[in-house]
Protein backbone atom coordinates (compact mmCIF):
# COMPACT_ATOMS: atom_id res chain seq x y z
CA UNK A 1 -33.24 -3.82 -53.93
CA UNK A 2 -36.65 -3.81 -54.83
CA UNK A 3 -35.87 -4.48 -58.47
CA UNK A 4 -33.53 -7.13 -58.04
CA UNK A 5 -36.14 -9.17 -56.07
CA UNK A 6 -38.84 -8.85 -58.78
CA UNK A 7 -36.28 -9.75 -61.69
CA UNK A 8 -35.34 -12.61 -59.45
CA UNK A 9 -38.97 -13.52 -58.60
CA UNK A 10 -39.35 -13.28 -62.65
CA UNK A 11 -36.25 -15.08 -63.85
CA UNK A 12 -36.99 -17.86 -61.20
CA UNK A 13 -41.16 -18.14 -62.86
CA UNK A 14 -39.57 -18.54 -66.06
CA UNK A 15 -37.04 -21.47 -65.42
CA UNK A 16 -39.44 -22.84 -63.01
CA UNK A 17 -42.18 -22.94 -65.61
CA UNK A 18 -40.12 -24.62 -68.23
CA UNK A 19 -38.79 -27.48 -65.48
CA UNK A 20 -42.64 -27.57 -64.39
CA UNK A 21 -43.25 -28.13 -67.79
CA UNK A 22 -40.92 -30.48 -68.88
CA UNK A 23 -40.58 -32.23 -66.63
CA UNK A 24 -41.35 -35.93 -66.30
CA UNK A 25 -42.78 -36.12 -62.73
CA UNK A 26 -46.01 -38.11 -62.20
CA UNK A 27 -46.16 -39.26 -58.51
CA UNK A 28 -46.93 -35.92 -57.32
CA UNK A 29 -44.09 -35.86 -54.87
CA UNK A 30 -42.40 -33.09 -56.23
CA UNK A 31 -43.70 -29.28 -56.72
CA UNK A 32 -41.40 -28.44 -59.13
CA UNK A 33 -41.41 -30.53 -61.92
CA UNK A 34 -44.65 -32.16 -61.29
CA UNK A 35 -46.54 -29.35 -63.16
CA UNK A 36 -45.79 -25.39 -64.71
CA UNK A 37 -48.30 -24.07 -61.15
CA UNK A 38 -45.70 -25.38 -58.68
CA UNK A 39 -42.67 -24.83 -61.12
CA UNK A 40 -43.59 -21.29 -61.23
CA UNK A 41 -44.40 -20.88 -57.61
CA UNK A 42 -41.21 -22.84 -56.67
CA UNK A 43 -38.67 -20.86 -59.32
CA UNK A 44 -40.19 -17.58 -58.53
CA UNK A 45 -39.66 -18.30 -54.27
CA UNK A 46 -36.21 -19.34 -55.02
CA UNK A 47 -35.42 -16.79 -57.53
CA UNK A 48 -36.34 -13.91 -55.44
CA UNK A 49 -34.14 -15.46 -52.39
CA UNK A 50 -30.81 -15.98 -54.91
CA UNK A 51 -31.33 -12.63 -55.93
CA UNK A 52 -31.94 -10.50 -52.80
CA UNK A 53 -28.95 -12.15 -50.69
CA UNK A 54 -26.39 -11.71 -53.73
CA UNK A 55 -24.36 -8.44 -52.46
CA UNK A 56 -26.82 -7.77 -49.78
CA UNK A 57 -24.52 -7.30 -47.23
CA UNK A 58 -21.94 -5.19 -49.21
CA UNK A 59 -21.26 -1.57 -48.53
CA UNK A 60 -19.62 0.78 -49.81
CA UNK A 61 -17.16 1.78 -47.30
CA UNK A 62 -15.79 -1.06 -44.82
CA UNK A 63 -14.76 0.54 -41.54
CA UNK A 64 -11.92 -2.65 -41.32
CA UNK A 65 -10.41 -1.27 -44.27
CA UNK A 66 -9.98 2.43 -43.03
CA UNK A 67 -7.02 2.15 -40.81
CA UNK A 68 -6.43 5.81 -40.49
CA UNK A 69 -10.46 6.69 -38.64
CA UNK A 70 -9.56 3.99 -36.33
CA UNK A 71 -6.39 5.05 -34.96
CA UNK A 72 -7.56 8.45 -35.25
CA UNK A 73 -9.97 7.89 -32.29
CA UNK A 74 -7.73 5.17 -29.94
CA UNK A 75 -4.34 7.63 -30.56
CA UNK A 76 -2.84 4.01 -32.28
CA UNK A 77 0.48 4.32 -34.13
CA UNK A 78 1.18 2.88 -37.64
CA UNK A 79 4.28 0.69 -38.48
């Protein structure tokens, strides 16, 4: 988990750095493509959030699935 919120927090530095760099914003107004700072801030933040919620929630055993535990404890009968 760890790991997959640094590669995330790296991954989103890198593509925030080149759309900081790149791109063409002068007002100010936005922190991502106004310079490579707030591209790299802003990519790394979003990176790390994309990363850590992808199969977060995912286990390895589903207790929906297993039909046969369940009826095991209520005394339920299969069709």
């Amino acid at each position: 988990m760890i790991t997959r919120i640094i590669l995330g927090g790296i991954i989103g530095s890198v593509i925030g750095g080149i759309i900081g760099y790149a791109g063409k914003c002068t007002g100010g107004q936005c922190p991502l493509a106004c310079n490579p700072i707030g591209g790299i801030i802003t990519g790394a933040i979003i990176g790390m959030l994309l990363l850590s919620s992808i199969n977060a929630g995912r286990s390895n055993k589903s207790p929906d699935n297993d039909a046969t535990n369940n009826c095991a404890e209520q005394d339920c009968k299969h069709d």
